[in-house]
C-alpha atoms as a PDB file:
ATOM      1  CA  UNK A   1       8.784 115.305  98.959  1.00  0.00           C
ATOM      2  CA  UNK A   2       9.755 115.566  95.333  1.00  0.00           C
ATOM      3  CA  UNK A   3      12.557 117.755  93.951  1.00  0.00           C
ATOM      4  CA  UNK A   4      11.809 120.780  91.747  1.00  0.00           C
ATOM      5  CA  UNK A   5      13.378 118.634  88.296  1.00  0.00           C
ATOM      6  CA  UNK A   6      10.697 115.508  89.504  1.00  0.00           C
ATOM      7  CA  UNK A   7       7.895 118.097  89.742  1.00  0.00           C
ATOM      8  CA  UNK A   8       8.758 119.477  86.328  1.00  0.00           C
ATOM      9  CA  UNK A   9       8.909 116.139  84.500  1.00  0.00           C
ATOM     10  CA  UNK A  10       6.001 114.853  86.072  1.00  0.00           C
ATOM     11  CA  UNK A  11       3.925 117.757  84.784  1.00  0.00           C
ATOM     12  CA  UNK A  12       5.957 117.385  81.069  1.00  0.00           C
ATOM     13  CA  UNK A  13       4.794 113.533  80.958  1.00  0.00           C
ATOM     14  CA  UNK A  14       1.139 114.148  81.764  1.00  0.00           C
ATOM     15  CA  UNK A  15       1.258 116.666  78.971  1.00  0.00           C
ATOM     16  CA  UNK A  16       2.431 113.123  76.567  1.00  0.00           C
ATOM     17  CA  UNK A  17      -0.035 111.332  77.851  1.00  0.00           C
ATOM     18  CA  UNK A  18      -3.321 113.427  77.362  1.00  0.00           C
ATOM     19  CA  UNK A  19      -1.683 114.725  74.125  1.00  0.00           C
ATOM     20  CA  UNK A  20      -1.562 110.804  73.391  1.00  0.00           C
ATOM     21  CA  UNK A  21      -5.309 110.124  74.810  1.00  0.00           C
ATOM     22  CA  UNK A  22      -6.162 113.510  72.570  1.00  0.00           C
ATOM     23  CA  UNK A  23      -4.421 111.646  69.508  1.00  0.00           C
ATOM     24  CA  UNK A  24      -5.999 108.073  70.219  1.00  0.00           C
ATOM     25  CA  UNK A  25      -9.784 109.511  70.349  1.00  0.00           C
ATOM     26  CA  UNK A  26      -8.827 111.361  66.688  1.00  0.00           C
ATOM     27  CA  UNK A  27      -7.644 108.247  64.977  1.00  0.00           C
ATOM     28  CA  UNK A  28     -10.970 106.289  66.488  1.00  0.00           C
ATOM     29  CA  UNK A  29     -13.118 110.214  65.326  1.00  0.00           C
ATOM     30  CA  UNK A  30     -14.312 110.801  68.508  1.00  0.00           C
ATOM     31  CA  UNK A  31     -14.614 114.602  68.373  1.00  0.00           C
ATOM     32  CA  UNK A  32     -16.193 115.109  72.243  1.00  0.00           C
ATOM     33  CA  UNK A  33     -13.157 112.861  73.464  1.00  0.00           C
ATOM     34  CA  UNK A  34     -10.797 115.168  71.557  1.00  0.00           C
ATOM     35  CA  UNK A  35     -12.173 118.062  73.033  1.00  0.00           C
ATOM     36  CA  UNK A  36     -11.957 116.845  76.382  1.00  0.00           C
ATOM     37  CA  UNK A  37      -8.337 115.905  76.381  1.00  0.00           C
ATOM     38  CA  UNK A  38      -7.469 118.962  74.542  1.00  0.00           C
ATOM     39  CA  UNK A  39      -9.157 121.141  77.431  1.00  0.00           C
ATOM     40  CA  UNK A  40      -7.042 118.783  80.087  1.00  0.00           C
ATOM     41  CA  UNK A  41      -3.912 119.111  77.888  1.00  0.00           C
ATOM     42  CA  UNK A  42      -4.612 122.894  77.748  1.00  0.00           C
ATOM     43  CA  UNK A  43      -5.349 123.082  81.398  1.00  0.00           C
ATOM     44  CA  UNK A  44      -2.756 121.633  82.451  1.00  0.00           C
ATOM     45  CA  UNK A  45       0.408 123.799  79.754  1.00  0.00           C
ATOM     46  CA  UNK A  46      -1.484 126.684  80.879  1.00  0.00           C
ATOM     47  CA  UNK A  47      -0.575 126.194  84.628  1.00  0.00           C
ATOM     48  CA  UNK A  48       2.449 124.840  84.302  1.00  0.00           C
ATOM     49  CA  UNK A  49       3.976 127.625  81.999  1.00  0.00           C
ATOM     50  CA  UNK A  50       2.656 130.026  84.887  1.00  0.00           C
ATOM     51  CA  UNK A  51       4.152 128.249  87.827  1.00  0.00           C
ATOM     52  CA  UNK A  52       7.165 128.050  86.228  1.00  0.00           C
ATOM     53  CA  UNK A  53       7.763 131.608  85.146  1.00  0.00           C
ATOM     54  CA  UNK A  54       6.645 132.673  89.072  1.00  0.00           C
ATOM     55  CA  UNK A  55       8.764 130.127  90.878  1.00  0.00           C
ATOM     56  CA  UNK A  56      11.680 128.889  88.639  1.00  0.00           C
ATOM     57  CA  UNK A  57      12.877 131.002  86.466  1.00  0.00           C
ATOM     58  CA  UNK A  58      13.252 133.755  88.848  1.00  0.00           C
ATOM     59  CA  UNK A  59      15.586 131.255  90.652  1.00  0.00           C
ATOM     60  CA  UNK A  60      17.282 130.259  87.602  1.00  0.00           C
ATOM     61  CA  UNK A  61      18.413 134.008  87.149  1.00  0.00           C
ATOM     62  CA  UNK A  62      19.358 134.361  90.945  1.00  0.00           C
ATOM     63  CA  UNK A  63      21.467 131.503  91.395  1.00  0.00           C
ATOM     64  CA  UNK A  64      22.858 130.957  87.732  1.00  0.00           C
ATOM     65  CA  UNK A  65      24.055 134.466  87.086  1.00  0.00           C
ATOM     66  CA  UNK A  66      23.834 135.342  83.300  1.00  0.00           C
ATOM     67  CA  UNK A  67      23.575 131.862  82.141  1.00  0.00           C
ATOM     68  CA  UNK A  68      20.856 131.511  84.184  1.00  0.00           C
ATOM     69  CA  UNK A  69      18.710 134.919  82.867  1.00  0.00           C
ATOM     70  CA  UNK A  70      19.975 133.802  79.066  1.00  0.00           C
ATOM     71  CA  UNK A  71      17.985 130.397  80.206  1.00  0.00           C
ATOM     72  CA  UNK A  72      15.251 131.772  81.806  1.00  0.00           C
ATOM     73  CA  UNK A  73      14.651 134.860  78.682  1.00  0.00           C
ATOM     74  CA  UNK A  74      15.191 132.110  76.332  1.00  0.00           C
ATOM     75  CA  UNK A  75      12.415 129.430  78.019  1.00  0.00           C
ATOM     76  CA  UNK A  76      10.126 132.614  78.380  1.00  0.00           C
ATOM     77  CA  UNK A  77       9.955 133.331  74.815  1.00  0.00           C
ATOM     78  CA  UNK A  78       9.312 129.825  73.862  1.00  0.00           C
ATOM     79  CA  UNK A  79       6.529 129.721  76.442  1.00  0.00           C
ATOM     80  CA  UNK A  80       4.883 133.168  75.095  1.00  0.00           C
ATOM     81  CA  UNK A  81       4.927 131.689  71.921  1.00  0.00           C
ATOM     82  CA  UNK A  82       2.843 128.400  73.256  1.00  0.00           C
ATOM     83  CA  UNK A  83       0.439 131.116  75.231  1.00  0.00           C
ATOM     84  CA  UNK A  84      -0.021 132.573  71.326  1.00  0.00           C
ATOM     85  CA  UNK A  85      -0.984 129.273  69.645  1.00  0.00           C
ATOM     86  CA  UNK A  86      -2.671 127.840  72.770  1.00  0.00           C
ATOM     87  CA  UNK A  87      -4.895 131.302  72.837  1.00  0.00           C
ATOM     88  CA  UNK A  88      -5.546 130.880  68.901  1.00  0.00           C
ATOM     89  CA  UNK A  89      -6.298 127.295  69.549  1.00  0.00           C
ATOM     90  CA  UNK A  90      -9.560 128.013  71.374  1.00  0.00           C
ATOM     91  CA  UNK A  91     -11.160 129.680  68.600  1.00  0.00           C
ATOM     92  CA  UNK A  92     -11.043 126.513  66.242  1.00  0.00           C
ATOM     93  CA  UNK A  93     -13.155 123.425  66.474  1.00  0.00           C
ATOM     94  CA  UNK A  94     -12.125 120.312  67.822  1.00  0.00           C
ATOM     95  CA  UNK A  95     -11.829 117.704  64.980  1.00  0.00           C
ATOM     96  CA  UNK A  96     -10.969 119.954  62.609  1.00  0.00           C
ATOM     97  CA  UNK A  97      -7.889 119.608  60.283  1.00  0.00           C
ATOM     98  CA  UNK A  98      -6.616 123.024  61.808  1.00  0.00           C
ATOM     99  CA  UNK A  99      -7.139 122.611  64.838  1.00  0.00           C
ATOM    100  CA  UNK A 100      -5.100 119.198  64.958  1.00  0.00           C
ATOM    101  CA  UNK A 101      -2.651 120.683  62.963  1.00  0.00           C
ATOM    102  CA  UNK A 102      -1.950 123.864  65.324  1.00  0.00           C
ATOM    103  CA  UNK A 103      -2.397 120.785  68.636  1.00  0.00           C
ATOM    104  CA  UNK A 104       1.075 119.017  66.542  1.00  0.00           C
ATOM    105  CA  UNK A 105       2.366 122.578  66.294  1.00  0.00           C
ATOM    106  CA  UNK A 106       2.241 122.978  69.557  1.00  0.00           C
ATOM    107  CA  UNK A 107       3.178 119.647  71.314  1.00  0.00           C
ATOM    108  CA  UNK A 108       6.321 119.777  68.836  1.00  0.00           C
ATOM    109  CA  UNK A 109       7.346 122.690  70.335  1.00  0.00           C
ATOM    110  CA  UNK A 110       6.604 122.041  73.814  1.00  0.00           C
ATOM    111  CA  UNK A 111       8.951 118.281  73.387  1.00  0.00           C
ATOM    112  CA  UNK A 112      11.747 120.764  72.549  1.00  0.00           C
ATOM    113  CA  UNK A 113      11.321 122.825  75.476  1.00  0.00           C
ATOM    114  CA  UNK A 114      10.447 120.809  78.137  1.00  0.00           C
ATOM    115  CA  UNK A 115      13.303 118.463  76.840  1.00  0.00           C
ATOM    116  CA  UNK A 116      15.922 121.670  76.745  1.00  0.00           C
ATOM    117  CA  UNK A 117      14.507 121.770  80.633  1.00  0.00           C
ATOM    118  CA  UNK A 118      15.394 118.500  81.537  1.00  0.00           C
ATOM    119  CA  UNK A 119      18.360 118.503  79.848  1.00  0.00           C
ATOM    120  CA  UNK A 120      20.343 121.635  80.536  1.00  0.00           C
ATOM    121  CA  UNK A 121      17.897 124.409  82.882  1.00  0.00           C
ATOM    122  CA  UNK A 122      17.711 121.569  85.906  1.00  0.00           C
ATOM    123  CA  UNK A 123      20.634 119.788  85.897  1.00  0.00           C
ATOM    124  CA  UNK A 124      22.302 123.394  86.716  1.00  0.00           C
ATOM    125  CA  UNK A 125      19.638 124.539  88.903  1.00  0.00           C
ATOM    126  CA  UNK A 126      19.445 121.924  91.316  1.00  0.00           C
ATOM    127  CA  UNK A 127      23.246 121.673  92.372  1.00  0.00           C
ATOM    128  CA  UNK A 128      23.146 125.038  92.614  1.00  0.00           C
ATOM    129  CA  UNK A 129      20.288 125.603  95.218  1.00  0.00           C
ATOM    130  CA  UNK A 130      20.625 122.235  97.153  1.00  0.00           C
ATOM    131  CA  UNK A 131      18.209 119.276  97.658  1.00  0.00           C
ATOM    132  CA  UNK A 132      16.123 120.770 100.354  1.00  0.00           C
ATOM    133  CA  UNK A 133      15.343 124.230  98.332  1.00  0.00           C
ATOM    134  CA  UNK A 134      14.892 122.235  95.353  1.00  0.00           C
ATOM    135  CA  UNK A 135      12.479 119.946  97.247  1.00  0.00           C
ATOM    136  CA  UNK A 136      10.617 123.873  99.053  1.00  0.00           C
ATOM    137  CA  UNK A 137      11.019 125.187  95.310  1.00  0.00           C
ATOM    138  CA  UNK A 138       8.567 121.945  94.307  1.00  0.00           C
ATOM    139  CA  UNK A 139       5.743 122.452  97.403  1.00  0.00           C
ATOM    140  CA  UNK A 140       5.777 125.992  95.966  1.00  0.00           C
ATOM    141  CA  UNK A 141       5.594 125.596  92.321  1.00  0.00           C
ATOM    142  CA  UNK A 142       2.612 122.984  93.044  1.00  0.00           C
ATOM    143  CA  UNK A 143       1.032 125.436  94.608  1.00  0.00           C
ATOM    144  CA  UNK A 144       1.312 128.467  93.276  1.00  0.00           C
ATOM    145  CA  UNK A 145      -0.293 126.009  89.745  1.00  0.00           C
ATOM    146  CA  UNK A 146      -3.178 125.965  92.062  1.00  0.00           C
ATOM    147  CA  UNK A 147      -3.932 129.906  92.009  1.00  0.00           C
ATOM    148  CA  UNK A 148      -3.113 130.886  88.303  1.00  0.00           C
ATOM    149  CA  UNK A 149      -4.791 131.237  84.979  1.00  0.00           C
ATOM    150  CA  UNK A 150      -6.255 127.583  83.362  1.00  0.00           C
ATOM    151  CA  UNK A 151      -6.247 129.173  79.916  1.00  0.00           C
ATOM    152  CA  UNK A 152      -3.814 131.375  77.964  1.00  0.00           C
ATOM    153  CA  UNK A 153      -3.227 134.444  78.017  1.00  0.00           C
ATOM    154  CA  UNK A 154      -0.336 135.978  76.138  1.00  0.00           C
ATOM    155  CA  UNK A 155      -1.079 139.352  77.177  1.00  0.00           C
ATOM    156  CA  UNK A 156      -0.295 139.228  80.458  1.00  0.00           C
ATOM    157  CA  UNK A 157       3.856 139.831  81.120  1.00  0.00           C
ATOM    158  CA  UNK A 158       5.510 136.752  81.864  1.00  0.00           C
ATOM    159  CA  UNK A 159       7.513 137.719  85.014  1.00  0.00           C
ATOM    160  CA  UNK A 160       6.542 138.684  88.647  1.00  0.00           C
ATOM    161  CA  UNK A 161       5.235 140.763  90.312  1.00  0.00           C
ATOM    162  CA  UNK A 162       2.680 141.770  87.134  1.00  0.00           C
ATOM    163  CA  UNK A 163       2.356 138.685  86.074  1.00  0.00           C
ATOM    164  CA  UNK A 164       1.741 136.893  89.536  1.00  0.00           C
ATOM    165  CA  UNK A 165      -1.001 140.147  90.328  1.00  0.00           C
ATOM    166  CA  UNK A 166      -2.962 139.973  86.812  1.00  0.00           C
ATOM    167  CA  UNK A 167      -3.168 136.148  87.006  1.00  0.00           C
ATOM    168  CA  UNK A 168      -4.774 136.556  90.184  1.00  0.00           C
ATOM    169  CA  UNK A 169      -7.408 138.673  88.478  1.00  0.00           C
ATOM    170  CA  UNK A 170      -7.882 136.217  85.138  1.00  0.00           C
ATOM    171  CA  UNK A 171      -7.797 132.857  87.364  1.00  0.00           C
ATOM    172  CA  UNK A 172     -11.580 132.901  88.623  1.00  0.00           C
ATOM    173  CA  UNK A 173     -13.104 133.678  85.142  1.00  0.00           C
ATOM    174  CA  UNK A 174     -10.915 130.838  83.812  1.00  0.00           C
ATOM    175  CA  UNK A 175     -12.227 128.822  86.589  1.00  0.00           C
ATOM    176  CA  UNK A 176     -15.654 129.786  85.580  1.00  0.00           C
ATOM    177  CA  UNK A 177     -14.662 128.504  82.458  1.00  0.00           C
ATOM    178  CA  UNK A 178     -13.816 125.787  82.990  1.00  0.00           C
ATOM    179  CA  UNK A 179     -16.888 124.651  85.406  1.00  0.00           C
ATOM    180  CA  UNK A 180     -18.630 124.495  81.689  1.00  0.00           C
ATOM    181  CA  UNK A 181     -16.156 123.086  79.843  1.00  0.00           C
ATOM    182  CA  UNK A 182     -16.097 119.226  79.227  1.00  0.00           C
ATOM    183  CA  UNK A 183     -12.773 117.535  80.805  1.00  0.00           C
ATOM    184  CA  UNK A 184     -12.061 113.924  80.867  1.00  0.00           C
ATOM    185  CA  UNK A 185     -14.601 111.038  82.578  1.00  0.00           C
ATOM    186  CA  UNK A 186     -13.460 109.795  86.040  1.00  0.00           C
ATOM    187  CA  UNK A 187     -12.698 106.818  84.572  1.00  0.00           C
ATOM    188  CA  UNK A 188     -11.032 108.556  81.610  1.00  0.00           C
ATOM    189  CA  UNK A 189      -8.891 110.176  84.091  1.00  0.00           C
ATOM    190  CA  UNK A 190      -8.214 107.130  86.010  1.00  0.00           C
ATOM    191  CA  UNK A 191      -7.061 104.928  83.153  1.00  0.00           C
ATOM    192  CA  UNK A 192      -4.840 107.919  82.019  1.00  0.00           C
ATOM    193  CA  UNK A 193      -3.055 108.367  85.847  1.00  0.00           C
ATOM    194  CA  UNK A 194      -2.515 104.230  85.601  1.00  0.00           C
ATOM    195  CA  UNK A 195      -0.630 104.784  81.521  1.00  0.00           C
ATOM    196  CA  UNK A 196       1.070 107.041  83.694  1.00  0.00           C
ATOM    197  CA  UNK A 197       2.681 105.078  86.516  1.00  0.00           C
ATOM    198  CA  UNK A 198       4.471 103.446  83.253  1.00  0.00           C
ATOM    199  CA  UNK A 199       5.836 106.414  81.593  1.00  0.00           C
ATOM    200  CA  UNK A 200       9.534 107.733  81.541  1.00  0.00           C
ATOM    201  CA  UNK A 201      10.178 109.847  78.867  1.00  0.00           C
ATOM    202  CA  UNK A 202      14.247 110.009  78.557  1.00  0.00           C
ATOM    203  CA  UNK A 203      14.378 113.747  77.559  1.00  0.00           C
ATOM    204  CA  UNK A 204      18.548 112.991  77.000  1.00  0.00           C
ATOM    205  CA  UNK A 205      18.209 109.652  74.915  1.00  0.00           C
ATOM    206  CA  UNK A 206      15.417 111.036  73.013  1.00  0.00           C
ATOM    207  CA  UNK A 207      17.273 113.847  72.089  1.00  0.00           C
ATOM    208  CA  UNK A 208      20.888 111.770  70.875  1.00  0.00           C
ATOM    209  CA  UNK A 209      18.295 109.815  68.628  1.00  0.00           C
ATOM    210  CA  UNK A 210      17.493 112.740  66.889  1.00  0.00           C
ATOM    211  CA  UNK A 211      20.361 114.271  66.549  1.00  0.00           C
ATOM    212  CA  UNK A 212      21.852 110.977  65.065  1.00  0.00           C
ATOM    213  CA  UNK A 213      19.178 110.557  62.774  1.00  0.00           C
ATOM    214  CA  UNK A 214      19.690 113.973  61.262  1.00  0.00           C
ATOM    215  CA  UNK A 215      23.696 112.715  60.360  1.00  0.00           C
END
């Protein structure tokens, strides 16, 4: 079973790697392959942001105290602000200069705050709940992804219980959706889960490099 932090970064790397797929299919001007890893890059922020504001950051402010609701207000924001550009988002055309524009926008953002994650929310999470509710906090924020919204919505609150009861009500259109929506090939898909297997993005190291390059 995988720990709540492994759970988290494995859905932060997929997000790289069909943002890098998305990017690849640009620079060759393949506009359907753009839209397809956009929808799975999409797909898959929209669920995650979700799942985490249901099943982690109401632990965050349970067993961190203050520092742990000044974390979990802070990560909220950040993600409502995602929901706002990923909602705006859908209503441009894939290949566009704006639209690729607003996709940097947006992945910029979300390396910031998935990195802020890895770097200071889970490191003081995990200690504080134990292995074995970190590894039951995982099982349930996979899947509680399962049931919520695959688009966003940044009009729906971001805590429980509103949150949890109106994403139950937007989850089947999105599903509907997304049945005529173009996603990745099988193939496209399975050459992206092998990139995978080779990815570690060092959230930490990454974020000394910048900071040094800035002196």
């Amino acid at each position: 079973m995988s720990t709540l932090f492994q759970s988290i970064k494995e859905d932060h790397e997929e997000m790289y790697e069909y943002h890098d797929q998305y990017k690849r299919a640009r620079e060759r001007g393949d506009v359907e392959a753009q839209a397809r890893w956009a929808r799975q890059l999409t797909w898959e922020i929209a669920r995650h942001a979700v799942g985490e504001e249901i099943v982690v950051y109401p632990l965050m402010e349970k067993h961190l105290g203050d520092k742990g609701r000044e974390l979990a207000d802070h990560d909220r924001k950040e993600h409502q602000s995602v929901k706002e550009r990923l909602y705006k988002l859908e209503s441009l055309q894939p290949g566009s200069e704006e639209y690729d524009k607003l996709m940097t926008v947006i992945m910029d953002s979300l390396h910031h705050h998935n990195d802020d994650e890895e770097i200071k929310d889970l490191p003081l999470l995990e200690p504080a709940i134990g292995e074995q509710a970190s590894k039951e906090a995982a099982q349930s924020f996979k899947r509680t992804k399962k049931l919520v919204p695959t688009r966003a919505h940044p009009a729906i609150p971001n805590k429980p219980p509103f949150e949890t009861l109106l994403g139950l009500l937007e989850a089947p259109i999105d599903k509907i959706k997304d049945y005529f929506a173009a996603f990745p090939t099988e193939e496209e898909m399975k050459d992206a889960k092998e990139e995978l297997k080779h990815r570690d993005h060092d959230a930490a190291a990454s974020r000394a490099a910048a900071q040094a390059g800035n002196q």
